[in-house]
Protein backbone atom coordinates (compact mmCIF):
# COMPACT_ATOMS: atom_id res chain seq x y z
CA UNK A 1 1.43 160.36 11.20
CA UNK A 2 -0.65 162.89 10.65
CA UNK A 3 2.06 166.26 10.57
CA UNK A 4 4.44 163.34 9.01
CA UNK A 5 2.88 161.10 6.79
CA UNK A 6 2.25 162.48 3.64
CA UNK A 7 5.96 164.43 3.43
CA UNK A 8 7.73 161.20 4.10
CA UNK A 9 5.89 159.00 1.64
CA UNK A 10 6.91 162.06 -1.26
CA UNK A 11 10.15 161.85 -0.35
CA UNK A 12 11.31 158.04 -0.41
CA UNK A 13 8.68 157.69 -3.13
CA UNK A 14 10.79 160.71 -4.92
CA UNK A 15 14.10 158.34 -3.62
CA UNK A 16 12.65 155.33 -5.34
CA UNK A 17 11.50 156.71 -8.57
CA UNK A 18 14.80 158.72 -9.19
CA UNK A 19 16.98 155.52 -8.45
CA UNK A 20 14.88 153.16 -10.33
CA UNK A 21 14.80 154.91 -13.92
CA UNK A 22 18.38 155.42 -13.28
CA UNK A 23 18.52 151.74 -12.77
CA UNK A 24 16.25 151.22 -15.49
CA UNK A 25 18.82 153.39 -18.29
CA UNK A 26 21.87 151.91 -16.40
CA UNK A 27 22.66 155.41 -15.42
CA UNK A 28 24.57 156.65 -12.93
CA UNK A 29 26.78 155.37 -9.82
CA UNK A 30 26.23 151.80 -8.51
CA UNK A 31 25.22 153.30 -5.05
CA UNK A 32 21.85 153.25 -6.84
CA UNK A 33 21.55 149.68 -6.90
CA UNK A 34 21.60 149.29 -2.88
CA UNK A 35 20.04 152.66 -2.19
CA UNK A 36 17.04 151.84 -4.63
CA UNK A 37 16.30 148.47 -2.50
CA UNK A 38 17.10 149.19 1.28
CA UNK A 39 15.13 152.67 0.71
CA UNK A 40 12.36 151.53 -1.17
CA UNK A 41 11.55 149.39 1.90
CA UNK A 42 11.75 152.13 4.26
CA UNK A 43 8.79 153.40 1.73
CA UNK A 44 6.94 150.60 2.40
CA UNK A 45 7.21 150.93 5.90
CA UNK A 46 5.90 154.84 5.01
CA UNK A 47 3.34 153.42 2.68
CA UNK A 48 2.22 150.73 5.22
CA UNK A 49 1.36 153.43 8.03
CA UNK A 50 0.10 155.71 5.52
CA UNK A 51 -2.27 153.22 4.38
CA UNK A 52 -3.37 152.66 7.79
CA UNK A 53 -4.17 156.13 8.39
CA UNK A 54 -6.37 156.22 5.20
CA UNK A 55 -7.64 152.62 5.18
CA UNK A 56 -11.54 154.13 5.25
CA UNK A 57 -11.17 156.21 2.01
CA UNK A 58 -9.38 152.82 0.27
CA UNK A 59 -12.19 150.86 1.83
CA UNK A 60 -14.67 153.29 -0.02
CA UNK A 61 -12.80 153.11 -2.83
CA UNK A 62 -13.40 149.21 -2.91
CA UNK A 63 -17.07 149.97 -2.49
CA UNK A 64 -17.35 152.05 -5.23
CA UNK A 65 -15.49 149.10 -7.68
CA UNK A 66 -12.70 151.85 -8.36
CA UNK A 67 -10.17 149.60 -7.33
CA UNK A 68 -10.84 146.60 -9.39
CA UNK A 69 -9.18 148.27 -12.98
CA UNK A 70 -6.03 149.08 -11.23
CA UNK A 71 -5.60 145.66 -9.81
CA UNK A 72 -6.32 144.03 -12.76
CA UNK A 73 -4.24 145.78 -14.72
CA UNK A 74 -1.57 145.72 -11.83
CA UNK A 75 -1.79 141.79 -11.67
CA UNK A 76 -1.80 141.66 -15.28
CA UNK A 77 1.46 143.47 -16.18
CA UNK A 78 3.27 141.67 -13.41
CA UNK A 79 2.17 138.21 -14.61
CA UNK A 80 4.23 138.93 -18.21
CA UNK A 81 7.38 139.35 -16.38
CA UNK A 82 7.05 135.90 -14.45
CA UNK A 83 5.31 134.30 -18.15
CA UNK A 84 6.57 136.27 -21.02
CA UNK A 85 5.83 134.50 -24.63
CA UNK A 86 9.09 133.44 -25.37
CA UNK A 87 8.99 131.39 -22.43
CA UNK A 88 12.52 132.56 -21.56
CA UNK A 89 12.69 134.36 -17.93
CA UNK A 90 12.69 138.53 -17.87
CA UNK A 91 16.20 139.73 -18.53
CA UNK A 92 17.46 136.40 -19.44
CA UNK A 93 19.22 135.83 -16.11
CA UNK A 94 19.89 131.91 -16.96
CA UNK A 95 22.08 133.20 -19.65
CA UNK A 96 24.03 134.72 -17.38
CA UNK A 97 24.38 132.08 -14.97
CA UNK A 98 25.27 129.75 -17.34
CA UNK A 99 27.85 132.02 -18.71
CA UNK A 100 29.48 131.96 -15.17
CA UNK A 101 29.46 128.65 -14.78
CA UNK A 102 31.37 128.08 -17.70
CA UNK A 103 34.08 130.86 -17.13
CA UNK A 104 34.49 129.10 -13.88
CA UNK A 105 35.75 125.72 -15.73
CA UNK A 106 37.89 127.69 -18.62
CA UNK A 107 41.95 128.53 -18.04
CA UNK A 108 42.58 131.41 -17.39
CA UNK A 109 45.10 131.95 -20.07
CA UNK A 110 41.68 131.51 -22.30
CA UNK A 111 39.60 133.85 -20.56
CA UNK A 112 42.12 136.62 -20.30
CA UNK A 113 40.88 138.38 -24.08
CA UNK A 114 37.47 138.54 -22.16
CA UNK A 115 39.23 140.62 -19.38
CA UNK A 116 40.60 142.82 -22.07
CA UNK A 117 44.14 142.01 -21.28
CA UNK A 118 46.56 138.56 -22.40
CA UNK A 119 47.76 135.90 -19.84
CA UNK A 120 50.45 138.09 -18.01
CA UNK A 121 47.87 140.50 -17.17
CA UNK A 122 45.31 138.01 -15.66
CA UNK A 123 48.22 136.83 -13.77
CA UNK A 124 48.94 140.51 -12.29
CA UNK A 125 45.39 141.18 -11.62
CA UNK A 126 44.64 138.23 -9.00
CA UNK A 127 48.05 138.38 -8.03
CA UNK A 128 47.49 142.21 -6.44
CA UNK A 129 44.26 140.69 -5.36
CA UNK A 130 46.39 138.33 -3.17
CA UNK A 131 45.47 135.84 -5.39
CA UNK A 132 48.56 133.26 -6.13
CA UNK A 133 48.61 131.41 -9.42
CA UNK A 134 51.13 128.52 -10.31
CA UNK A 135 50.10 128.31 -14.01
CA UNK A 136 48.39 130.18 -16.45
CA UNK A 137 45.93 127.02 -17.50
CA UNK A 138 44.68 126.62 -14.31
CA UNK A 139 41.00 126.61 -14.60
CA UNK A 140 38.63 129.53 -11.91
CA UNK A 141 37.84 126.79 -9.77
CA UNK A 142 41.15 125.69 -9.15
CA UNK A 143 42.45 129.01 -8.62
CA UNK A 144 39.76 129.45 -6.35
CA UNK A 145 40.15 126.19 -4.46
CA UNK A 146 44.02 126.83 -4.38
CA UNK A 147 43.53 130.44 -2.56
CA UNK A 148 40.71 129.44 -0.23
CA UNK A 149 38.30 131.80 -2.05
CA UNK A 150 34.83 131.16 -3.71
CA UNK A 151 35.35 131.22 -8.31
CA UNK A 152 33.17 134.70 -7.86
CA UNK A 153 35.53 136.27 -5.97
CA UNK A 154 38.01 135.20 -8.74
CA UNK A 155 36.05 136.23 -11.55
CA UNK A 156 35.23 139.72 -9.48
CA UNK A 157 39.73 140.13 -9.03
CA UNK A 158 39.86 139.80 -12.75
CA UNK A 159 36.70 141.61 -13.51
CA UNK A 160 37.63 144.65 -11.21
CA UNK A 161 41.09 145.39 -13.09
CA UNK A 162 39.14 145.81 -16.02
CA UNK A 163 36.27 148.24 -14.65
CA UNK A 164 39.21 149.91 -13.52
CA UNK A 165 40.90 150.43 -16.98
CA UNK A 166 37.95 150.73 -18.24
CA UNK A 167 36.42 153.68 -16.39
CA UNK A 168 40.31 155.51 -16.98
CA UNK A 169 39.54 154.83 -20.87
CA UNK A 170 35.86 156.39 -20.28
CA UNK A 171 37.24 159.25 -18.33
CA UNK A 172 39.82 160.35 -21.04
CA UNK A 173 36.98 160.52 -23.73
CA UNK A 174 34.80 163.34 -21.69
């Protein structure tokens, strides 16, 4: 711990705060998203042992009252993202879960302007997903139930032929 400590802590601290402002700006690849949470617990791991190894200067630090301003304030901006004054949830999540749920029971002929394409096209995207349509107003969830596959991975077939597009479109214009 000792020859160790301190250079691994920098490092997957260095990990973590590069990924999350990345995160934060919606920059870079999606590798960040996974990377960001399975290596920001190895840093806790880190964190944990280097804690251990200084628990008598933290202890001091307690004595002294040095650590009472940092906790507060810790605690304190925490507690807005849990009870923010609008009383609707950080990041407005339930808006997005809502949303699904409601793609889930349209046709798909409807949603298909969403996925940037018309009817045909949704058709073509699940069907080189391996996913077999009879007709165009079936709803998600019978498309789903029809194919043996969860309405996410449905939505996700349509969704992906439009990253796809997408990122050619974004590609061209650099």
């Amino acid at each position: 711990m000792n020859k160790y400590g301190t250079p691994f802590t920098t490092v997957f601290f260095l990990i973590s705060t590069v990924t999350g402002v990345a995160l934060f700006f919606h920059w870079g690849p999606m590798a960040f998203h996974p990377m960001h949470e399975w290596l920001s617990m190895v840093l806790l791991l880190v964190f944990a042992l280097h804690l251990i190894k200084n628990w008598t200067p933290l202890v001091n630090y307690g004595r002294r009252g040095l650590l009472y301003a940092p906790i507060f304030i810790g605690v304190l901006a925490s507690v807005y993202f849990f009870v923010q004054p609008s009383g609707n949830p950080a990041g407005n999540k339930q808006v997005a879960f809502r949303l699904a749920g409601m793609v889930t029971k349209a046709p798909l002929a409807d949603l298909a302007p969403l996925f940037g394409t018309n009817t045909d096209g949704v058709v073509e995207r699940l069907r080189v997903q391996k996913i077999t349509v009879d007709v165009p107003d079936e709803t998600v969830e019978q498309v789903a139930k029809a194919n043996n596959r969860t309405a996410n991975e449905v939505i996700l077939a349509l969704m992906q032929g439009k990253q796809q597009s997408s990122g050619r479109n974004h590609r061209d214009k650099n």
